[in-house]
Protein backbone atom coordinates (compact mmCIF):
# COMPACT_ATOMS: atom_id res chain seq x y z
CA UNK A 1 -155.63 -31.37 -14.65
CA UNK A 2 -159.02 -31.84 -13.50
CA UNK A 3 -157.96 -32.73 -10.48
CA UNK A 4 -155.89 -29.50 -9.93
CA UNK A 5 -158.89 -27.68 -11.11
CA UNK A 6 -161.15 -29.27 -7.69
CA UNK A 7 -163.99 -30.77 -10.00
CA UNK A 8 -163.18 -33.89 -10.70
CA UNK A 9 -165.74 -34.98 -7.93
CA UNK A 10 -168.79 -33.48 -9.84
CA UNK A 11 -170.46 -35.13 -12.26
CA UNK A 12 -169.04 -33.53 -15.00
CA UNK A 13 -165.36 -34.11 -14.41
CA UNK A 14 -166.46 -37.87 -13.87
CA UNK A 15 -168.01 -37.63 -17.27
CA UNK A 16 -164.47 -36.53 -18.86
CA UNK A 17 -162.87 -38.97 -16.45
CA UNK A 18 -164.96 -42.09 -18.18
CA UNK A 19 -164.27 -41.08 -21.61
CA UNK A 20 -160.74 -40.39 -20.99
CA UNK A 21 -160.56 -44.04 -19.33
CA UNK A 22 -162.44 -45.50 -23.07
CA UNK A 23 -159.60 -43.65 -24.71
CA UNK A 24 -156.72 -45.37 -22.82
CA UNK A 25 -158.85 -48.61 -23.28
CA UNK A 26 -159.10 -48.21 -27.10
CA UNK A 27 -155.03 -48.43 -26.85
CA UNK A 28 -155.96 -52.59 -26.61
CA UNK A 29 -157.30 -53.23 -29.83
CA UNK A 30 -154.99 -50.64 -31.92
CA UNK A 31 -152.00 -52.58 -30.31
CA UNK A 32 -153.74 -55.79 -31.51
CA UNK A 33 -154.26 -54.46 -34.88
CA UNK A 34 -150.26 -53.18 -35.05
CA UNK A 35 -148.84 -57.28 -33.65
CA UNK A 36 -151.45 -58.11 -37.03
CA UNK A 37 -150.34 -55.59 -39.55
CA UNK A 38 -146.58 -55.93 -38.91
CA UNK A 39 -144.83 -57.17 -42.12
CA UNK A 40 -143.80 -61.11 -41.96
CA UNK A 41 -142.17 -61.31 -45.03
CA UNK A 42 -143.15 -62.87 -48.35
CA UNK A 43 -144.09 -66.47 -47.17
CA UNK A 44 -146.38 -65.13 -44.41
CA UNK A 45 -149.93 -66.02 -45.43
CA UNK A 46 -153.45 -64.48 -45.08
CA UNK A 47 -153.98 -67.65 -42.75
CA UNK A 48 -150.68 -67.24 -40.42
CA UNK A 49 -152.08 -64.04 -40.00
CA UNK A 50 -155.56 -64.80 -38.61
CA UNK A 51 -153.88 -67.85 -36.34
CA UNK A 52 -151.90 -65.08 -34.85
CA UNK A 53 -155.16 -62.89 -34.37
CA UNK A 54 -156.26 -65.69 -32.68
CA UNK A 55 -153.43 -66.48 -30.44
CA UNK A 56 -153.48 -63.02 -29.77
CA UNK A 57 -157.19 -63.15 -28.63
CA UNK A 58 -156.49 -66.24 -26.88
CA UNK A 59 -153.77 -64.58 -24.85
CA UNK A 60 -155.79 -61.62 -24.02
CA UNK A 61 -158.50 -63.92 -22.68
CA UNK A 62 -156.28 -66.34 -20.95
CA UNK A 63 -154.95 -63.44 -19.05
CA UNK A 64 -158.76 -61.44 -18.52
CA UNK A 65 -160.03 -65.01 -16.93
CA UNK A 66 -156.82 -65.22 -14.30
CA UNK A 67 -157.10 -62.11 -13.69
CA UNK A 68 -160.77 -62.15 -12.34
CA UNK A 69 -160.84 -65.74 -10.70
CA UNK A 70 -156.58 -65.71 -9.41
CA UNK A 71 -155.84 -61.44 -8.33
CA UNK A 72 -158.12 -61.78 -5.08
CA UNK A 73 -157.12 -65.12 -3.92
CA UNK A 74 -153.27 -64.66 -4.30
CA UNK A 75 -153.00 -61.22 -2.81
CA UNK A 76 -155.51 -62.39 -0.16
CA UNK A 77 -152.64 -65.24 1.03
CA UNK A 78 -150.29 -62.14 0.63
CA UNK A 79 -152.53 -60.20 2.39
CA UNK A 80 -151.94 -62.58 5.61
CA UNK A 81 -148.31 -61.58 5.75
CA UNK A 82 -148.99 -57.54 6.52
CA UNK A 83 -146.03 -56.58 4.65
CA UNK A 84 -146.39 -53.80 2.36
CA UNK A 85 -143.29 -54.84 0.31
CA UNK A 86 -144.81 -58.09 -0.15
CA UNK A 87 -147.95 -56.64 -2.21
CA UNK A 88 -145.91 -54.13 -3.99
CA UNK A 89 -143.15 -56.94 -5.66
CA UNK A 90 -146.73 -58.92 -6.12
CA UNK A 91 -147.87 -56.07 -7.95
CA UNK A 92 -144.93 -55.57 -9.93
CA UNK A 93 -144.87 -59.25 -10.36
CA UNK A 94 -148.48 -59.01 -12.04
CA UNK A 95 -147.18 -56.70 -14.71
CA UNK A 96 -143.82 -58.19 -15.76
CA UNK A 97 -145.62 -61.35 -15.94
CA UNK A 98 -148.85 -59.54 -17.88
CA UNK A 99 -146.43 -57.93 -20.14
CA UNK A 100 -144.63 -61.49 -21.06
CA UNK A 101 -147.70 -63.03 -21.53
CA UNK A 102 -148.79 -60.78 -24.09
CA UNK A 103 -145.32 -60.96 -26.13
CA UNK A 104 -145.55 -64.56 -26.23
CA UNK A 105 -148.76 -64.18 -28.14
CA UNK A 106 -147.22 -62.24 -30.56
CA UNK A 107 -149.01 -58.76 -29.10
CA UNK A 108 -147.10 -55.73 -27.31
CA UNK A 109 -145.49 -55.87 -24.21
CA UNK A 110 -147.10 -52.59 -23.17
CA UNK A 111 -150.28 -54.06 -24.30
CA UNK A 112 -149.83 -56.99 -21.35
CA UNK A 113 -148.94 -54.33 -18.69
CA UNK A 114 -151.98 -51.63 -19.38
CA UNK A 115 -154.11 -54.61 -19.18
CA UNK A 116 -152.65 -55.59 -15.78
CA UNK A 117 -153.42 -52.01 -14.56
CA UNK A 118 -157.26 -52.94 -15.68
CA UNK A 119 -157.42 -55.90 -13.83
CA UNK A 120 -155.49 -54.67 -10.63
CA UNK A 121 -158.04 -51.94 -10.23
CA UNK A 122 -160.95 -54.18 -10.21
CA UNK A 123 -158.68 -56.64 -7.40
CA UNK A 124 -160.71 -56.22 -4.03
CA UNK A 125 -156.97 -54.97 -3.07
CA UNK A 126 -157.17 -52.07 -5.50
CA UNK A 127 -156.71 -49.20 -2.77
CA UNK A 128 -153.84 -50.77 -0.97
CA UNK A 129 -152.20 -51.55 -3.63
CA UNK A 130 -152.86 -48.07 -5.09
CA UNK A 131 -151.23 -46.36 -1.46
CA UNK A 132 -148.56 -48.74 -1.74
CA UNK A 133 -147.42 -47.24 -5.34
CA UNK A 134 -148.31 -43.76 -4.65
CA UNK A 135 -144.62 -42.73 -3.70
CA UNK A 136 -143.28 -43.74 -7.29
CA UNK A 137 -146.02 -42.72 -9.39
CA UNK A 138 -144.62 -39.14 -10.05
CA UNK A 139 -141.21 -40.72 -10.89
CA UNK A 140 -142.51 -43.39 -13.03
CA UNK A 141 -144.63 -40.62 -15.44
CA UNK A 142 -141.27 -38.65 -14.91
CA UNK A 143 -139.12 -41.01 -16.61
CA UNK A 144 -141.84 -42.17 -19.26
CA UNK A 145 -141.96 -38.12 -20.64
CA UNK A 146 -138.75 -38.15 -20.14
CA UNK A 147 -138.13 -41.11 -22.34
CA UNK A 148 -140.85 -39.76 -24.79
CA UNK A 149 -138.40 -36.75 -25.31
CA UNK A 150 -135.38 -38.51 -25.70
CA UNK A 151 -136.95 -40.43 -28.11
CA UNK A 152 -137.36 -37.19 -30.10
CA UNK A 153 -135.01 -36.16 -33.39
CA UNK A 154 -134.86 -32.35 -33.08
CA UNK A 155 -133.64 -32.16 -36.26
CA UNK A 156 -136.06 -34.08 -37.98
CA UNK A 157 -138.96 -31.89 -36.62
CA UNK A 158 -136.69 -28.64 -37.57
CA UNK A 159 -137.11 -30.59 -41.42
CA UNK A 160 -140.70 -30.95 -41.38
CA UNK A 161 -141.87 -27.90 -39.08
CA UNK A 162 -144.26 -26.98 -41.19
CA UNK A 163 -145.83 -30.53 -41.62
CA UNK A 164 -146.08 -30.74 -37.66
CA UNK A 165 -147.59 -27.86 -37.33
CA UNK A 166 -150.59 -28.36 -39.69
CA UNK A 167 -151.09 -31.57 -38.70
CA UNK A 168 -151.08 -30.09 -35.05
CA UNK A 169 -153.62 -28.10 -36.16
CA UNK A 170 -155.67 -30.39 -37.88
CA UNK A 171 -155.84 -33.00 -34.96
CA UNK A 172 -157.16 -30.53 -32.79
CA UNK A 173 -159.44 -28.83 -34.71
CA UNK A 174 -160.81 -32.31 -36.22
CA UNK A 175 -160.98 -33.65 -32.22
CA UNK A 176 -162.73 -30.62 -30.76
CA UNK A 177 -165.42 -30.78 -33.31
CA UNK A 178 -165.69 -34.39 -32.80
CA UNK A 179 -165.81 -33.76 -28.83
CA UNK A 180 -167.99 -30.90 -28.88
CA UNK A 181 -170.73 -32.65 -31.49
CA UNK A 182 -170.54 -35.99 -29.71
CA UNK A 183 -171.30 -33.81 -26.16
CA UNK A 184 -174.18 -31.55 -27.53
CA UNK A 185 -175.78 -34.77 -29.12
CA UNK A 186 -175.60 -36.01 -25.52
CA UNK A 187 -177.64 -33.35 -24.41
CA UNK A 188 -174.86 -31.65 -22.84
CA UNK A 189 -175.02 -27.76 -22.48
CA UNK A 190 -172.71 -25.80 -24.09
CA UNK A 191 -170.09 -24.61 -21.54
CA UNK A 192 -169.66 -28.24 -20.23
CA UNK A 193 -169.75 -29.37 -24.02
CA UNK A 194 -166.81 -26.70 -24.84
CA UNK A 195 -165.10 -27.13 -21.44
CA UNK A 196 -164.83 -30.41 -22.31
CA UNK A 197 -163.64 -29.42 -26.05
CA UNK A 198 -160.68 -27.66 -24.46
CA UNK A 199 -159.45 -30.38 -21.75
CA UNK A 200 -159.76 -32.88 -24.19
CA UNK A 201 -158.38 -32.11 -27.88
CA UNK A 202 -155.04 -33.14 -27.27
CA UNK A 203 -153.57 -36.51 -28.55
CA UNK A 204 -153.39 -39.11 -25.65
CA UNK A 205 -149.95 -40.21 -23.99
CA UNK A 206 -150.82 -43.63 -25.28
CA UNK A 207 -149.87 -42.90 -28.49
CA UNK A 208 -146.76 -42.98 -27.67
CA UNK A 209 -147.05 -46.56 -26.55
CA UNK A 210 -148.81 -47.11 -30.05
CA UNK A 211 -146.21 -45.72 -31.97
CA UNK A 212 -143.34 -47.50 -30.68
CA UNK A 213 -144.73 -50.84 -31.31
CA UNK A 214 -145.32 -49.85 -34.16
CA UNK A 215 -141.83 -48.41 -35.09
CA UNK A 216 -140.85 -51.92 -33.63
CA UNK A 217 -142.82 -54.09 -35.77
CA UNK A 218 -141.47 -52.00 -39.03
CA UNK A 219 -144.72 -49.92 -39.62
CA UNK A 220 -143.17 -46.99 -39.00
CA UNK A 221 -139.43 -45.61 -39.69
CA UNK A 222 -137.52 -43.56 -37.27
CA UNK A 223 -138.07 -40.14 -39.42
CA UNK A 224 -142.14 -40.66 -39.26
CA UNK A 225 -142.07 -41.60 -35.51
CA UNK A 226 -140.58 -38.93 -34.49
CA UNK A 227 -142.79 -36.64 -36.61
CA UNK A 228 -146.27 -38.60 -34.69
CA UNK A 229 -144.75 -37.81 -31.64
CA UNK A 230 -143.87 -34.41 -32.31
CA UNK A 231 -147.27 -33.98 -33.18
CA UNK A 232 -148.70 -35.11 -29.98
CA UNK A 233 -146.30 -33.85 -27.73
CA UNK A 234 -147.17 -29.70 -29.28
CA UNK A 235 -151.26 -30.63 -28.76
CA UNK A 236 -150.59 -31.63 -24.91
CA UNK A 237 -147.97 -28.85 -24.50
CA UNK A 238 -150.93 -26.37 -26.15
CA UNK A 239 -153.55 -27.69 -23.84
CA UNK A 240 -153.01 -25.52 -20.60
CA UNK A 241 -152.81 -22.29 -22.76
CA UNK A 242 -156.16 -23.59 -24.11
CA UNK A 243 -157.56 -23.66 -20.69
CA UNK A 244 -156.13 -20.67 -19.36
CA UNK A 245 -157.91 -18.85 -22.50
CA UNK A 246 -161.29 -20.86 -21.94
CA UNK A 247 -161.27 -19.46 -18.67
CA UNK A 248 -160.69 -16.40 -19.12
CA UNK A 249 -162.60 -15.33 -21.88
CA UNK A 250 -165.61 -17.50 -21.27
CA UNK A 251 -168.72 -15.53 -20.32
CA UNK A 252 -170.02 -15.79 -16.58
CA UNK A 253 -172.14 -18.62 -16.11
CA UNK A 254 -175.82 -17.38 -16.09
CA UNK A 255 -178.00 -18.77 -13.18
CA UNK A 256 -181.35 -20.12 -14.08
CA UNK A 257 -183.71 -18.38 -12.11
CA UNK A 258 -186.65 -20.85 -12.92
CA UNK A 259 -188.60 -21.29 -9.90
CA UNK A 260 -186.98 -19.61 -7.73
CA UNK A 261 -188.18 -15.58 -6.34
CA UNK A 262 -186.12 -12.71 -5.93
CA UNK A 263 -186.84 -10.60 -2.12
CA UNK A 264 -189.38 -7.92 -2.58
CA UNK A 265 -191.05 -5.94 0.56
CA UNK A 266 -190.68 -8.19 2.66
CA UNK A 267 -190.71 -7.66 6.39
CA UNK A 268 -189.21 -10.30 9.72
CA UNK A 269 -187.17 -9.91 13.07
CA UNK A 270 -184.02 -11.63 11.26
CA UNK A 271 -182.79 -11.55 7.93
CA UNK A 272 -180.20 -14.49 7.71
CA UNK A 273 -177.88 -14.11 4.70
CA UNK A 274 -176.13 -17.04 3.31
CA UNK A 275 -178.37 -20.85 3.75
CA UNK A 276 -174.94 -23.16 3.60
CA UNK A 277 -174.37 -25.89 6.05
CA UNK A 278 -173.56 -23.08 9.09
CA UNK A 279 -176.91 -20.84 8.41
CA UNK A 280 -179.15 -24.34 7.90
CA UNK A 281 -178.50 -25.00 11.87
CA UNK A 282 -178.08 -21.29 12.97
CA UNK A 283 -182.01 -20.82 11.82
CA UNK A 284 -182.92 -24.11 13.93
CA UNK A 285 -183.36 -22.14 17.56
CA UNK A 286 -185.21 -19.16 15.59
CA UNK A 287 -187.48 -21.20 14.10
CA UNK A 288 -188.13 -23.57 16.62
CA UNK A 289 -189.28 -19.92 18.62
CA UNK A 290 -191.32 -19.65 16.07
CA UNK A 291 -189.04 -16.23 15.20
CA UNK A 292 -189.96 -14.48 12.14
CA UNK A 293 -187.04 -14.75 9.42
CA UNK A 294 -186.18 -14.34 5.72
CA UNK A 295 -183.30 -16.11 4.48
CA UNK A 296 -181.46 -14.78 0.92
CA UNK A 297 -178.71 -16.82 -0.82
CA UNK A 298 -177.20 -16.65 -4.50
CA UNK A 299 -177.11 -20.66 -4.87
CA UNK A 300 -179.99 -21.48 -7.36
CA UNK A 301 -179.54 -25.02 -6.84
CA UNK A 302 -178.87 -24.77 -3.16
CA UNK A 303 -182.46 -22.77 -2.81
CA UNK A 304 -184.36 -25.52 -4.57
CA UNK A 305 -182.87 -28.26 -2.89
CA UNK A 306 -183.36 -26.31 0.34
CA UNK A 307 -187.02 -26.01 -0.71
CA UNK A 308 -187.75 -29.97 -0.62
CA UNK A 309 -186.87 -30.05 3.19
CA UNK A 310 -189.14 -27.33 4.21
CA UNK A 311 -187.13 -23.79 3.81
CA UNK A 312 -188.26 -20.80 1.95
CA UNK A 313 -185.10 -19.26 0.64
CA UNK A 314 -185.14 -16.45 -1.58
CA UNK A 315 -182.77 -15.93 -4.51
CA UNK A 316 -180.50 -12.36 -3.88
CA UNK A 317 -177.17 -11.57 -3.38
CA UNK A 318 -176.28 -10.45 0.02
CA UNK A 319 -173.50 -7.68 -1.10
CA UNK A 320 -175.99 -5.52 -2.98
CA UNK A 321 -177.32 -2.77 -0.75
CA UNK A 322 -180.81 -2.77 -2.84
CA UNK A 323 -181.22 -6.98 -2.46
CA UNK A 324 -180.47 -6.93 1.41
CA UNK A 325 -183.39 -3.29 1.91
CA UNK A 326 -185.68 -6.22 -0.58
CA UNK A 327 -185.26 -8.53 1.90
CA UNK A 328 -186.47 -6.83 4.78
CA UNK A 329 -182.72 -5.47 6.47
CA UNK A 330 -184.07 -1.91 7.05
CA UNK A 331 -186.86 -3.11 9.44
CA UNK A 332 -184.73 -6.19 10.99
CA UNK A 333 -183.59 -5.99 14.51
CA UNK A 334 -180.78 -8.90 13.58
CA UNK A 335 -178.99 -9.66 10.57
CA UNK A 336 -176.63 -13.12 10.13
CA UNK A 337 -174.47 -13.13 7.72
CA UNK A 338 -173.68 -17.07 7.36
CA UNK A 339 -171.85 -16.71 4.34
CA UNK A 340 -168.70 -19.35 3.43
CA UNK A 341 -166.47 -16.95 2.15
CA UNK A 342 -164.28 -14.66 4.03
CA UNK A 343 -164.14 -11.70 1.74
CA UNK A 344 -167.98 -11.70 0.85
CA UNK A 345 -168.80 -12.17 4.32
CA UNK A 346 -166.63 -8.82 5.30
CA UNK A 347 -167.74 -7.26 2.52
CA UNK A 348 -171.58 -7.47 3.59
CA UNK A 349 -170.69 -6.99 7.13
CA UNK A 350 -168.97 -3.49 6.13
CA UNK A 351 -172.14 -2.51 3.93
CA UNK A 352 -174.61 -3.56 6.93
CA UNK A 353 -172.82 -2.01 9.46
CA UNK A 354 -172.73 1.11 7.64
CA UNK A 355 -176.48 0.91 5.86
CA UNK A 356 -178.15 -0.57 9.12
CA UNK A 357 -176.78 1.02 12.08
CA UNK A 358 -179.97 -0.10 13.95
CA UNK A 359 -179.75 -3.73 13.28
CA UNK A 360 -177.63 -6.34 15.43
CA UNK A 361 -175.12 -7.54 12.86
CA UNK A 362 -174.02 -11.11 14.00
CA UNK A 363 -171.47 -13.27 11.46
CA UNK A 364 -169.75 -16.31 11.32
CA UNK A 365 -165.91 -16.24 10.88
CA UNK A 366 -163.64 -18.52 8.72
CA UNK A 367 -161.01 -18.55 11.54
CA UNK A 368 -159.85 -16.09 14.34
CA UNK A 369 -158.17 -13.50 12.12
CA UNK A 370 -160.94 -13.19 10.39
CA UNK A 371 -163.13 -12.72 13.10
CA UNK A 372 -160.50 -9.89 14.64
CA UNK A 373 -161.70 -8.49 10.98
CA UNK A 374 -164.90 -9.10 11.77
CA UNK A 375 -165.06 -7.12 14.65
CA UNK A 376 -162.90 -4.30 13.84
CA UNK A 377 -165.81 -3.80 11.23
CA UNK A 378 -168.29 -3.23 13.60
CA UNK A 379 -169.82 -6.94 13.74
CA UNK A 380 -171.48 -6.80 16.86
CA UNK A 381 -171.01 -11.19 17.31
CA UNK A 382 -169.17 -13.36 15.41
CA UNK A 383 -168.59 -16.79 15.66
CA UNK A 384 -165.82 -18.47 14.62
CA UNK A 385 -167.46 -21.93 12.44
CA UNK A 386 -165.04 -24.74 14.34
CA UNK A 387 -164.81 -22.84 17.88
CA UNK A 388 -167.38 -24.63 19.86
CA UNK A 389 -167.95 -28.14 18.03
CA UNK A 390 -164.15 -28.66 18.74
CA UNK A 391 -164.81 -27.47 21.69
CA UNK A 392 -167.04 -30.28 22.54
CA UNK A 393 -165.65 -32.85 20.56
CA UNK A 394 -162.99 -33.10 23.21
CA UNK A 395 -165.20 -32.72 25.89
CA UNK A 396 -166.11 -35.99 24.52
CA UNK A 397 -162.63 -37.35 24.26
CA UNK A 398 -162.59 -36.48 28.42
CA UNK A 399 -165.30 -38.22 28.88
CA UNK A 400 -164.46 -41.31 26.99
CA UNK A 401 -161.58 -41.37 29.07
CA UNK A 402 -163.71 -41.60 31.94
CA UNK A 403 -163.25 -37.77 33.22
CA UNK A 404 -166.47 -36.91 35.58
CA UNK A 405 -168.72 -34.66 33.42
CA UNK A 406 -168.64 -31.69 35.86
CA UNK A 407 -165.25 -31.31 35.80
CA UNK A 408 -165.54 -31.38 31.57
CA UNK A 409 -167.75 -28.78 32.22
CA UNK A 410 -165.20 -26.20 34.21
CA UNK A 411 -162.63 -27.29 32.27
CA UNK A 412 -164.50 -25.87 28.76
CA UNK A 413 -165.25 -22.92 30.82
CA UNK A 414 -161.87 -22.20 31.85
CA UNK A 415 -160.93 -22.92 27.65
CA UNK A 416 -163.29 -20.75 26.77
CA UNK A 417 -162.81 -17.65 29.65
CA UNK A 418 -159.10 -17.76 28.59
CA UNK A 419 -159.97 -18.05 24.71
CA UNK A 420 -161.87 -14.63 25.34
CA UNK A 421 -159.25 -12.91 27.18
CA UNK A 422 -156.57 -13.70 24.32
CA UNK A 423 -158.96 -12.48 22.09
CA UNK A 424 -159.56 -9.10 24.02
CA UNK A 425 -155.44 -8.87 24.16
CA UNK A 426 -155.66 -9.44 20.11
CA UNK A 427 -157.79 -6.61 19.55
CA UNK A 428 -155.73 -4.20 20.61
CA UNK A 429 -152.54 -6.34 19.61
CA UNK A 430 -151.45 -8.43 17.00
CA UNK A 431 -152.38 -12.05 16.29
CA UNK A 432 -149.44 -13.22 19.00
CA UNK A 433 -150.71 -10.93 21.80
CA UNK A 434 -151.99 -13.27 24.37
CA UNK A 435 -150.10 -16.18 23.48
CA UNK A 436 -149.38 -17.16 27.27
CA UNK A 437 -153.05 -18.12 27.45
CA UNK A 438 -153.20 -20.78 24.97
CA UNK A 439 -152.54 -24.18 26.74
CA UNK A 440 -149.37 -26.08 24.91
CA UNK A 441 -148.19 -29.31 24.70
CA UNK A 442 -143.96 -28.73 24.55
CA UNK A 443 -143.05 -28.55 27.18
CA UNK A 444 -145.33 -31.85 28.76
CA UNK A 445 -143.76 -33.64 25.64
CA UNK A 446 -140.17 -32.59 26.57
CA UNK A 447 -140.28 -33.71 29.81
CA UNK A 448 -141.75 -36.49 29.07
CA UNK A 449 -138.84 -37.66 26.04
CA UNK A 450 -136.41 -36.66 28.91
């Protein structure tokens, strides 16, 4: 989910990530206490118990030290081979053998294979071997819900509806407080503490693991299995409607406007709206003319990390007629819009065009429909973001195939001559007009495959 939701790169979804990775960890000692609570019978003693603790620690150890000192050396040798299908049976291999390990000591068999996983991710080999079982790892979690659900006794959940329902609720409830207090005491604020309420109150798909060993073993009968798993299987199913509520109804994020200044009278030949990665080297040639500018962007923490290399950026946003006449567009003779949105960056071309007739209005465009958009509203330049650094990145290809550099030279021209005429045909076309002018490859690679 996090991973759908494009965060799971920032520090806070690696926060959520790590505990979520402590919970699947925690499965190891709850499967150890399961192997040590199962009944024995009557002549089983307090001290056959702790011998099997310790075989069981033993075991775990045992397969901890191989793991560290005998992963890297053996799938090095396999390494040698280059054959994928060699490192995936290895792989498999690992687990199977983890998992038999672990029986023989009395533990879980699902106990030996999650602790292969552990140990294969800390193998020096841990990203081939992670491409190599890409292909079958939506399958695999396929069959294992799939299992999970078969496993289910419908009509033992229709008996005791009630029962998985409050205890539904209570697991929740009891697990978001825990979450949220743990977070806050952590010094977390409190939409990351709650975000992380929501994402995280269900129960765990290793409880399913748990529970079957422990219906296995005789802790649990069928009736109160199926009830456990009921009751985990309604929190995870509740979880996305949790989200989709959280985001909805969760009030906008406020911006902290500590250190930072809002525009206000001021006065310069350019006003440059939007300070991402396109406007930071667009204000390079003004500034190295030593041309007067004010620059205006809504990204608090962009603006003060913009501030330790040099830049005065002031805090405004750029569709808001009375933030661009603060920063100084009624007097400008230019105005950039660098923005990295399309719609925001048509939006304030539309309201400087029609507030600033005076002013040049120059823009950058996502891509070349939107810079046909761009222009139809008046922008007087745009430039689409990719156009001329691909442009010269395969100038550079040319040349490292040894192309002389003047001839590089005419032959960007001539891309860029007939790049302007198809976009001259566009304007008064559609997105196809012009299409003789672009320079394919089918029909080279058809005559060459014939």
């Amino acid at each position: 989910m996090r991973q759908e939701r494009g965060d799971i790169s920032a520090p806070k979804g690696q926060r959520i990530v790590s505990i979520l990775l402590l919970e699947d960890l925690a499965i190891v000692p709850l499967l150890a206490l399961v192997a040590f609570l199962a009944p024995g019978g009557e002549d089983v003693t307090l001290m056959d118990r702790l011998l099997g603790v310790g075989i069981g620690l033993g075991a775990i150890a045992a397969l901890v030290v191989a793991g560290i000192y005998l992963l890297n050396p053996m799938f090095r040798l396999l390494a040698a081979s280059r054959a994928r299908e060699v490192m995936t049976a290895a792989a498999l291999l690992v687990v199977l053998g983890s998992a038999l390990w672990m029986q023989l000591g009395g533990l879980s068999a699902a106990m030996g294979a999650f602790l292969a996983g552990v140990l294969l991710s800390e193998s020096s080999f841990r990203h081939q071997l992670e491409a190599d079982v890409e292909p079958f790892r939506g399958i695999l979690l396929g069959l294992f819900f799939l299992a999970v659900g078969m496993a289910l006794d419908l009509s033992v959940i229709a008996d005791n509806w009630r029962l998985v329902a409050v205890s539904v609720l209570s697991l929740m409830v009891l697990k978001a407080a825990i979450i949220y207090g743990v977070a806050r005491v952590n010094k977390a604020d409190h939409p990351e503490a709650l975000e992380r309420t929501v994402l995280m109150a269900q129960g765990g798909e290793f409880a399913f693991v748990l529970y079957s060993a422990a219906f296995a073993v005789g802790l649990l009968d069928a009736e109160n299995t199926a009830i456990l798993n009921a009751i985990v299987i309604v929190s995870m199913a509740l979880t996305p409607v949790m989200v989709i509520l959280h985001d909805r109804f969760k009030p906008a994020a406020k911006v902290s406007l500590d250190g930072l200044e809002v525009p206000e009278g001021l006065s310069g030949q350019v006003l440059i709206v939007g300070f991402g990665r396109f406007g930071q080297i667009a204000c390079q040639p003004l500034l190295a003319r030593r041309v007067p500018i004010n620059i205006i962007d809504d990204d608090a923490e962009m603006i003060r990390a913009a501030e330790t290399f040099g830049f005065k950026v002031w805090f405004g946003d750029g569709t808001r007629l009375d933030i661009l006449k603060a920063a100084g567009a009624d007097t400008a003779r230019a105005i950039l819009i660098a923005t990295d949105k399309k719609d925001i960056t048509t939006k304030i071309a539309k309201l400087v065009r029609h507030e600033f007739p005076n002013a040049v209005v120059l823009a950058r465009a996502w891509d070349r429909a939107h810079a046909l958009e761009l222009i139809r509203e008046g922008v007087d330049h745009q430039m689409r973001e990719v156009f001329h650094s691909a442009l010269a990145l395969g100038g550079e290809v040319l040349e490292a195939l040894g192309v002389d550099p003047d001839e590089i030279g005419a032959i960007s021209e001539g891309v860029i001559r007939r790049d302007a005429e198809r976009f001259a045909l566009q304007m008064t076309g559609d997105i196809y007009s012009g299409k003789s002018l672009i320079i394919g490859n089918a029909e080279h690679t058809v005559q060459a495959a014939s």
